[in-house]
N, C-alpha and C. Protein backbone atom coordinates (compact mmCIF):
# COMPACT_ATOMS: atom_id res chain seq x y z
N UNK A 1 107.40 143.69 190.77
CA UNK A 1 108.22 142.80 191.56
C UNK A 1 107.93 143.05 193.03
N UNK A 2 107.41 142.30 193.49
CA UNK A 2 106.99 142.11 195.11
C UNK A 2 108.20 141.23 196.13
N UNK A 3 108.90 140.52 195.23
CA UNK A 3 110.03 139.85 196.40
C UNK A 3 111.50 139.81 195.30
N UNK A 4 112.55 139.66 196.11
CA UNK A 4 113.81 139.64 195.48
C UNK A 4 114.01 138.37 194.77
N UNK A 5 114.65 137.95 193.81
CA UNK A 5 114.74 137.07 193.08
C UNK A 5 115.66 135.78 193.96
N UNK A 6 115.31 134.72 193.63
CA UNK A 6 116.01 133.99 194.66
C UNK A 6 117.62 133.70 194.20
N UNK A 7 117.98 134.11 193.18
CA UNK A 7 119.49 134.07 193.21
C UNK A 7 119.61 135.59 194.07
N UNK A 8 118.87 136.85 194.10
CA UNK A 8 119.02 137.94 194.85
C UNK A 8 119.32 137.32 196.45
N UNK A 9 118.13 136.49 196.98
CA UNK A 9 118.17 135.79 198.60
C UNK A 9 119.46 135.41 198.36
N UNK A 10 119.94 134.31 197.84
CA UNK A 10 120.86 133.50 198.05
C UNK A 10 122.23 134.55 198.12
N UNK A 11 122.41 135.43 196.97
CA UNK A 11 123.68 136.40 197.56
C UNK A 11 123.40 136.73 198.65
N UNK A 12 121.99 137.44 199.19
CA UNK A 12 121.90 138.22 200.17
C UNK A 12 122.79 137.73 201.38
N UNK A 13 122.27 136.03 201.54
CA UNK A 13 122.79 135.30 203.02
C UNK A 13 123.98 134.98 202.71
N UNK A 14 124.36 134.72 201.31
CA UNK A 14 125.59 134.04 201.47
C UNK A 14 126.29 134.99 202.03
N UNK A 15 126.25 136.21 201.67
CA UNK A 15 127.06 137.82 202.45
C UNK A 15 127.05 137.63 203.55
N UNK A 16 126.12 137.75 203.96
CA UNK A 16 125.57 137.74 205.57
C UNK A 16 126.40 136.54 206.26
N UNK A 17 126.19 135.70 206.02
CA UNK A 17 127.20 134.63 206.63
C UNK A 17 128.60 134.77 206.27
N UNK A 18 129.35 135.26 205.28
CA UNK A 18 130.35 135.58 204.57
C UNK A 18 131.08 136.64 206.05
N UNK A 19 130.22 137.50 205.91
CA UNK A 19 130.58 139.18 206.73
C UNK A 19 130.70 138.65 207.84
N UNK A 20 129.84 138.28 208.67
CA UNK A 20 130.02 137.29 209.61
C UNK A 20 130.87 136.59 210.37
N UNK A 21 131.28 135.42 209.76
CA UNK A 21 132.89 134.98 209.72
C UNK A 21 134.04 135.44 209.29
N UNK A 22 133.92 136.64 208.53
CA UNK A 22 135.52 137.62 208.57
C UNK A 22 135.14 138.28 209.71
N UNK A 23 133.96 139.02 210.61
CA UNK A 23 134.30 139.68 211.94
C UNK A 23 134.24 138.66 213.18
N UNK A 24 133.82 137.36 212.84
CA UNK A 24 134.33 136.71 214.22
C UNK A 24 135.89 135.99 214.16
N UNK A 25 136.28 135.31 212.90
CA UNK A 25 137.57 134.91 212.87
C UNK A 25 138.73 135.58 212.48
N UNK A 26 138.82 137.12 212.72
CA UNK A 26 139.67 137.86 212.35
C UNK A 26 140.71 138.19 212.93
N UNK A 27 140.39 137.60 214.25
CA UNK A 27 142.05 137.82 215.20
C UNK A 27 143.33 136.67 214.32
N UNK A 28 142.88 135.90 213.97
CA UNK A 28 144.22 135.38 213.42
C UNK A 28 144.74 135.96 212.62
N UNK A 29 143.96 136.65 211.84
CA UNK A 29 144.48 137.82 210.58
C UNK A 29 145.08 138.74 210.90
N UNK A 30 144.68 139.32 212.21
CA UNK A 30 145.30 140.77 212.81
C UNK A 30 146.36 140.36 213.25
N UNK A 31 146.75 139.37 214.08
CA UNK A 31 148.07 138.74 214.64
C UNK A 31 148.89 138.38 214.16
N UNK A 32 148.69 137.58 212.33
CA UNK A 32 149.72 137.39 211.84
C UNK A 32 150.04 138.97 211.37
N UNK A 33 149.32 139.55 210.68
CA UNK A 33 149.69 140.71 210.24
C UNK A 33 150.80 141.77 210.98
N UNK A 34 150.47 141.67 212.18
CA UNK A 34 151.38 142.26 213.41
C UNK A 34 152.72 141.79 212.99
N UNK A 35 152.87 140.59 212.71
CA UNK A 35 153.77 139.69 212.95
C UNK A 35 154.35 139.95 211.66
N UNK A 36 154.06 140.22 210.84
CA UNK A 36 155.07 140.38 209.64
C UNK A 36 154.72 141.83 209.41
N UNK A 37 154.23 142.82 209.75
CA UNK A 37 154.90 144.13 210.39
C UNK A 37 155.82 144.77 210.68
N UNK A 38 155.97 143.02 211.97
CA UNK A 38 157.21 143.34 212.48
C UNK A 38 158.75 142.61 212.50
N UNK A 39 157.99 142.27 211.18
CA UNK A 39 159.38 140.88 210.65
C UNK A 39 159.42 140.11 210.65
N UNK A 40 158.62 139.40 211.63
CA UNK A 40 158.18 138.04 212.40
C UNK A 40 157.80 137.00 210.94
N UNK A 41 158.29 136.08 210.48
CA UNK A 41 157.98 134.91 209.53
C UNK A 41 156.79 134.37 210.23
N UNK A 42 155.51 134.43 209.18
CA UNK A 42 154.86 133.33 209.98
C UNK A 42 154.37 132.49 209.14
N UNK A 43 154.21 131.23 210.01
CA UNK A 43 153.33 129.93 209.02
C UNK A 43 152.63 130.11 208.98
N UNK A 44 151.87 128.49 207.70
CA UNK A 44 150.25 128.48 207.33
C UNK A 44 149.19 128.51 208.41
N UNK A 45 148.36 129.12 208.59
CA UNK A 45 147.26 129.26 209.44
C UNK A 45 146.12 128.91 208.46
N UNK A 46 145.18 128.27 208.70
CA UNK A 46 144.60 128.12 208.14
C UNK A 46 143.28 129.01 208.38
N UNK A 47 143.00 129.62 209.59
CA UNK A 47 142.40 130.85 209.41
C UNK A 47 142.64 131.93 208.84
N UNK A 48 143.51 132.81 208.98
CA UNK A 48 144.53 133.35 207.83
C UNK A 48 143.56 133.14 206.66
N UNK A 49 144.63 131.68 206.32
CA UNK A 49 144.05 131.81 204.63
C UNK A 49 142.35 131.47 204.40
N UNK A 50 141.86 131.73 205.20
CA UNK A 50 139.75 131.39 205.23
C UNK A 50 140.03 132.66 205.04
N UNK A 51 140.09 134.23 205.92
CA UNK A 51 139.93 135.03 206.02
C UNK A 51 140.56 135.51 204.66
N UNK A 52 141.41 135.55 204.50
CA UNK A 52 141.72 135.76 202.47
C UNK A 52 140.92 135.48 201.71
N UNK A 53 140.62 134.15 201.59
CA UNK A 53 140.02 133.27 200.37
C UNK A 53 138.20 133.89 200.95
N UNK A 54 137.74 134.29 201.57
CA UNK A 54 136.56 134.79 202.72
C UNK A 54 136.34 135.99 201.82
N UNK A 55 137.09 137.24 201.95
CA UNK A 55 137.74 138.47 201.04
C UNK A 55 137.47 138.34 199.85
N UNK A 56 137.86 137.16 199.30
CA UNK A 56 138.02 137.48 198.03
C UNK A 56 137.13 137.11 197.63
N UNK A 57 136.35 136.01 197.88
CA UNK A 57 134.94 135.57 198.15
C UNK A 57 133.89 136.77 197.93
N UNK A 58 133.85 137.62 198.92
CA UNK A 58 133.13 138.67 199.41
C UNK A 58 133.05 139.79 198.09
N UNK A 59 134.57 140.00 197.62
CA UNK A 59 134.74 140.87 196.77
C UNK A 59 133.81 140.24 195.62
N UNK A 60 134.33 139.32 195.03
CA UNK A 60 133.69 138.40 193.90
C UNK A 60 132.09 138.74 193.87
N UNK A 61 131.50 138.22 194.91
CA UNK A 61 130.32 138.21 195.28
C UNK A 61 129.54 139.08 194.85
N UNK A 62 129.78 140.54 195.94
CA UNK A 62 129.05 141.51 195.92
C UNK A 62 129.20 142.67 194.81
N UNK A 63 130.53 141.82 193.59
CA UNK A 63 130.08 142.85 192.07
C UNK A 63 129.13 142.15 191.49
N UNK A 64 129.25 140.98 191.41
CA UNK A 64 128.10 139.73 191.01
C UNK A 64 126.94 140.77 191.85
N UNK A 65 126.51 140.52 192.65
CA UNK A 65 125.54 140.79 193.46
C UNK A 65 124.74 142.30 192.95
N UNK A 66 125.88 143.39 193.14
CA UNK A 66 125.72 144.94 192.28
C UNK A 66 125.13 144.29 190.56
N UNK A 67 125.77 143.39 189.91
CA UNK A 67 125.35 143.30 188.58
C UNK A 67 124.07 143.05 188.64
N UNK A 68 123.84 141.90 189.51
CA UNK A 68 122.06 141.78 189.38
C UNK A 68 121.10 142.17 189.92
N UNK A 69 121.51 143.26 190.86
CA UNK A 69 120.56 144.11 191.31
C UNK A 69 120.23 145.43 189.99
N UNK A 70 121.32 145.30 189.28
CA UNK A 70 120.45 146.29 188.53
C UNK A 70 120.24 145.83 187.13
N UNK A 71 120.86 144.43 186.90
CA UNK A 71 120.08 144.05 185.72
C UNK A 71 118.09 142.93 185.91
N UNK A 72 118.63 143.12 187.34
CA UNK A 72 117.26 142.28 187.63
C UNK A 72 116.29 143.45 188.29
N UNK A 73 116.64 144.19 189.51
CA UNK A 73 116.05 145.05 189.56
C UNK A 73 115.29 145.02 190.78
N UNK A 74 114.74 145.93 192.05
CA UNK A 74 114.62 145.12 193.27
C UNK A 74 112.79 145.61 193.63
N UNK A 75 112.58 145.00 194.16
CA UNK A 75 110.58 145.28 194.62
C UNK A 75 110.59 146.75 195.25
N UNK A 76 109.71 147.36 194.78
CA UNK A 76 109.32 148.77 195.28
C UNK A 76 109.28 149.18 196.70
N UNK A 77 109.95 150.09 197.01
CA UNK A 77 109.74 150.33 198.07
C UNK A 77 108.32 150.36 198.91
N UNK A 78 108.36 150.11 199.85
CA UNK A 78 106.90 149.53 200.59
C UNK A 78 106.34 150.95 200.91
N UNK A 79 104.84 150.95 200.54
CA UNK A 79 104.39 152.76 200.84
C UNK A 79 104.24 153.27 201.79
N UNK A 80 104.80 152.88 202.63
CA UNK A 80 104.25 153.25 204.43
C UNK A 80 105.31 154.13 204.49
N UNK A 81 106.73 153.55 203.70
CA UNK A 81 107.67 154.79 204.55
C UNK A 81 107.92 156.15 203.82
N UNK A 82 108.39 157.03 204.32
CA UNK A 82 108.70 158.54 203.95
C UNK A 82 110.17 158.50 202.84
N UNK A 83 109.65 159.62 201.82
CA UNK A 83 111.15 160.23 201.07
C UNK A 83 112.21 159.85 201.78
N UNK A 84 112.41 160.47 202.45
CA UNK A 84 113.65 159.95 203.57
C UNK A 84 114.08 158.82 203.91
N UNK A 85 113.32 158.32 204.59
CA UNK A 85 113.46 156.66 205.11
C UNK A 85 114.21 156.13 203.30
N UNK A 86 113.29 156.18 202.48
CA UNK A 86 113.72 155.52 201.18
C UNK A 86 114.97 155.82 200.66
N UNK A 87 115.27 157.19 200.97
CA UNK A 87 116.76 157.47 200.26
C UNK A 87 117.87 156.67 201.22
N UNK A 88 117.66 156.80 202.69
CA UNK A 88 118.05 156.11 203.70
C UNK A 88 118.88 155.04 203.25
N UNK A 89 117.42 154.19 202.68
CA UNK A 89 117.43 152.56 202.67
C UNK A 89 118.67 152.33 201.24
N UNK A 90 118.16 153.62 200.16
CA UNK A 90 119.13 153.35 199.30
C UNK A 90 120.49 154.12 199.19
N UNK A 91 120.75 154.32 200.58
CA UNK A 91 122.22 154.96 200.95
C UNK A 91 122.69 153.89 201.63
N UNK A 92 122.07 153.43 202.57
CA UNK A 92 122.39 152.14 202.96
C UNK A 92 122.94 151.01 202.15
N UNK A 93 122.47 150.55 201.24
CA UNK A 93 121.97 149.42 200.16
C UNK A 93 123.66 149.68 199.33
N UNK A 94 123.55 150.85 199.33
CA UNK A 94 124.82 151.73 198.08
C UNK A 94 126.44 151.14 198.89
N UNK A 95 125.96 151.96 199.86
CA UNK A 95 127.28 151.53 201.07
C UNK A 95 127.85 150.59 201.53
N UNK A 96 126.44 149.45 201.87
CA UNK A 96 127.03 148.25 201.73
C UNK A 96 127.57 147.90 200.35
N UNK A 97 127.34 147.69 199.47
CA UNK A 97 127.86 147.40 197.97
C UNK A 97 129.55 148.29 198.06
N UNK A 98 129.39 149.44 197.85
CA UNK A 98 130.97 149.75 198.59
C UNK A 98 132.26 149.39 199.21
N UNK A 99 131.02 148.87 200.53
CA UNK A 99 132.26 148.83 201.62
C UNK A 99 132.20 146.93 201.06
N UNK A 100 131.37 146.37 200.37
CA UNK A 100 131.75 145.04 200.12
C UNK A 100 133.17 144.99 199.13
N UNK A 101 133.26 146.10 198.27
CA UNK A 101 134.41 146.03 197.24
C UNK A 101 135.35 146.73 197.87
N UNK A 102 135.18 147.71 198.34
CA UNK A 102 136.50 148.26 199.28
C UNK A 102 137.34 147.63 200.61
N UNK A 103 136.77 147.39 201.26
CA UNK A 103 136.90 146.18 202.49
C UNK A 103 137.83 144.94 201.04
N UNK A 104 137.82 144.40 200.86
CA UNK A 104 138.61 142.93 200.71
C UNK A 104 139.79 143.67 199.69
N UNK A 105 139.28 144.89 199.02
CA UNK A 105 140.56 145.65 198.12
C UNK A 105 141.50 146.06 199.36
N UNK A 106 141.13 147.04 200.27
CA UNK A 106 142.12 147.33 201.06
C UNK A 106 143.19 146.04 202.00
N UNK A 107 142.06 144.76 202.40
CA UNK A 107 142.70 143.81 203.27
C UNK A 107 143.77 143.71 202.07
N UNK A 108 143.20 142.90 200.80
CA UNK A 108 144.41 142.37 200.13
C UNK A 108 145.53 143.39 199.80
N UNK A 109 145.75 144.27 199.86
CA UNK A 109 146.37 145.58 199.34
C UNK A 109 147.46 145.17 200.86
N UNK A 110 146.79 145.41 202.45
CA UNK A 110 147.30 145.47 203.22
C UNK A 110 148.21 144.03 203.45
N UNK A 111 147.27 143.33 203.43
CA UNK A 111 148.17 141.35 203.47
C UNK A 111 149.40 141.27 202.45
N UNK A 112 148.51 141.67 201.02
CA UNK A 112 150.03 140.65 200.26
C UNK A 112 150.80 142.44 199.89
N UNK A 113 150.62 143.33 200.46
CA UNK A 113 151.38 144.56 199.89
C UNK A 113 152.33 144.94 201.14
N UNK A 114 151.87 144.13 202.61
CA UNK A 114 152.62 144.54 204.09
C UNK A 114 152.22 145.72 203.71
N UNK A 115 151.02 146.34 203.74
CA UNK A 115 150.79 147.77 203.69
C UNK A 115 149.97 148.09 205.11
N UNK A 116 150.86 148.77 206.00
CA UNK A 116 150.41 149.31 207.31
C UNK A 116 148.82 150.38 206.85
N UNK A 117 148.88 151.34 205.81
CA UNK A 117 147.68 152.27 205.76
C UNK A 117 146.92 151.62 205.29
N UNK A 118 147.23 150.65 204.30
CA UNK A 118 145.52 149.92 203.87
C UNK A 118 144.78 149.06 205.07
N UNK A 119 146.14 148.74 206.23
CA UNK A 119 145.42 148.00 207.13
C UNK A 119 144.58 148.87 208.11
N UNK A 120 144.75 149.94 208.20
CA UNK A 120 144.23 150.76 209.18
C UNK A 120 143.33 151.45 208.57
N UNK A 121 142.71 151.37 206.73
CA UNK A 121 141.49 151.89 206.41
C UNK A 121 140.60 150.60 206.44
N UNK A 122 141.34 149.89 205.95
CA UNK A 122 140.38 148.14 206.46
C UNK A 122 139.54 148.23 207.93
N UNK A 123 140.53 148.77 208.80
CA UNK A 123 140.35 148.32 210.06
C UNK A 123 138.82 150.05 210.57
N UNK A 124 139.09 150.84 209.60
CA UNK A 124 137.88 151.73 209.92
C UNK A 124 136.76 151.56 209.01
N UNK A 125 137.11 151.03 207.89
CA UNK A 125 135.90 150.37 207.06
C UNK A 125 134.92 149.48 207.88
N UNK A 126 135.43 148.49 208.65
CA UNK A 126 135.10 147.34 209.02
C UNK A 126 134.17 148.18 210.36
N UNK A 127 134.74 149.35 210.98
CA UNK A 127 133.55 150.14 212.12
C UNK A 127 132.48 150.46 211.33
N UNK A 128 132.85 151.02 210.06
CA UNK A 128 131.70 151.93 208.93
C UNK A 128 130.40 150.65 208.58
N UNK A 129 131.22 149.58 208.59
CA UNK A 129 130.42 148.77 208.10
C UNK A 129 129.88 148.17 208.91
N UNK A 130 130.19 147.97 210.05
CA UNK A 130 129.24 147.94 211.23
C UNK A 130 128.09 148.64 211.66
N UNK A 131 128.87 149.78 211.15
CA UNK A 131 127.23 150.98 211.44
C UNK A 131 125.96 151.00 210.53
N UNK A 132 126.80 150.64 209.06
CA UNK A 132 125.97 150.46 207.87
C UNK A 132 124.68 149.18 208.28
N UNK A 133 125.58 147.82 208.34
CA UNK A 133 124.55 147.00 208.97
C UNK A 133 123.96 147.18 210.01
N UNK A 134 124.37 147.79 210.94
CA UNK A 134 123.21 148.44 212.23
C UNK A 134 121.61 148.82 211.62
N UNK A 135 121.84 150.03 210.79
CA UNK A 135 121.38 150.89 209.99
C UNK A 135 120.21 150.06 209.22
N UNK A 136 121.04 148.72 208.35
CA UNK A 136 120.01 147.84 207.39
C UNK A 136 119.27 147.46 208.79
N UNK A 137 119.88 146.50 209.92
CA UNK A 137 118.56 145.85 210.61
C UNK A 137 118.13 146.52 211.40
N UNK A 138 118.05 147.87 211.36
CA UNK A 138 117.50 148.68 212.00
C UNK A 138 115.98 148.93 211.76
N UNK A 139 116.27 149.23 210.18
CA UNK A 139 115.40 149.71 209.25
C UNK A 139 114.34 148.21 208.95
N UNK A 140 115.02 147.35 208.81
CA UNK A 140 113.89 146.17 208.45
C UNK A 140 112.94 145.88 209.76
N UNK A 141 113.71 146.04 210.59
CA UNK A 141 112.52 146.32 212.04
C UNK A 141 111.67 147.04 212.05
N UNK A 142 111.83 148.21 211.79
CA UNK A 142 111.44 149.40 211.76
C UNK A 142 110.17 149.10 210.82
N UNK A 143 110.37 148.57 209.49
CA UNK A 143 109.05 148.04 208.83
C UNK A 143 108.47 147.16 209.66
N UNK A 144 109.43 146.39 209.95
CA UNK A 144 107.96 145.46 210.60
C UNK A 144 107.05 145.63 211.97
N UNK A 145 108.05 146.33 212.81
CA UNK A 145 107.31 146.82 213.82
C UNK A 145 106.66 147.99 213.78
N UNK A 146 107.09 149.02 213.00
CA UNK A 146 106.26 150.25 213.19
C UNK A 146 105.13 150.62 211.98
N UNK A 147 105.41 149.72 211.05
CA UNK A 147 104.69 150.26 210.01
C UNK A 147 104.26 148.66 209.53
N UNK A 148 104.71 147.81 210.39
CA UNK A 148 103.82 146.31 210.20
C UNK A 148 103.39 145.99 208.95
N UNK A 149 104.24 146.21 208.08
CA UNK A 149 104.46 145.65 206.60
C UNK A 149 105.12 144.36 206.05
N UNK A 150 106.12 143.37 207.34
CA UNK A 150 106.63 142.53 206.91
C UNK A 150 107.71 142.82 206.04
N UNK A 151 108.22 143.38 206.07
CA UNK A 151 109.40 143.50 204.63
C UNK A 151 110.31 142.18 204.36
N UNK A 152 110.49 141.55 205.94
CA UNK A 152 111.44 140.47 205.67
C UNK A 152 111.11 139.46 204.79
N UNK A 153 109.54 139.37 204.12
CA UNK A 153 109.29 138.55 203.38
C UNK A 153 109.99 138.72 202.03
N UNK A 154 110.29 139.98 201.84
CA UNK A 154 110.91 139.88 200.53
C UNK A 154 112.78 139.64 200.17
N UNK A 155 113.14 139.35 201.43
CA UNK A 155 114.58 139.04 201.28
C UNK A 155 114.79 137.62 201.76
N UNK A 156 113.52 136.64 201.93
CA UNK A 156 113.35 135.61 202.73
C UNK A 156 112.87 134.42 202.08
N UNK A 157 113.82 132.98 202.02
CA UNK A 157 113.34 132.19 200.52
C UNK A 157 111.94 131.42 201.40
């Protein structure tokens, strides 16, 4: 196997765009949340409920996504890089899959439970997982510029 399967691409971006729009439209989420915190009734938002239905989306997704990465199975690591780099890539790979099922468990835990601690591991997940994706497009650069292998061809329809 030389490239990811194209139902593999298609989770890949749908994530990617998924992850995306829960960290740019998330202030409405944090504000209502405040708000019934602190007692405050609030109405339908319809960002709000994107950022839920977004979650749960996400969650859905990326066990789907875990299932067929290992019943399908992913292209060999490219030979240019080191032991390291590879365990890297599949600490990376692991983490994201993780923080995809943990992230929308804790939001919903925090939203429909008014749970102040799940909101505040949400809210350090969501740094972790920032660093994690740093980390992935770090590394796909890193093939292509330093070891000029192209990798993006294989996550690319």
């Amino acid at each position: 196997m030389t490239k990811y399967s194209k139902k593999q691409i298609t989770l890949h971006w749908t994530l990617a765009v998924l992850f995306a729009a829960q960290f740019i439209f998330h202030d409405a989420i944090e504000d209502a949340f405040d708000k019934v915190m602190d007692g405050i009734a609030v109405s339908f938002d319809p960002l709000v409920a994107g950022h839920v239905a977004g979650g749960i989306a996400i969650l859905l997704l990326t066990v789907y996504r875990f299932y067929v990465r290992k019943t399908i199975g992913v292209p060999d690591y490219p030979q240019q890089g080191s032991a390291q780099t590879e365990k890297l890539s599949e600490w990376v790979h692991m983490a994201t899959y993780a923080l995809g099922i943990l992230m929308p468990i804790s939001g919903m835990v925090a939203w429909f439970g008014v749970n102040h601690n799940a909101a505040e591991a949400h809210e350090v997940m969501k740094f972790a997982f920032l660093a994690v994706i740093a980390l992935h497009v770090a590394g796909a650069f890193s093939h292509l510029i330093l070891h000029k292998n192209n990798i993006f061809k294989r996550m690319w329809p």
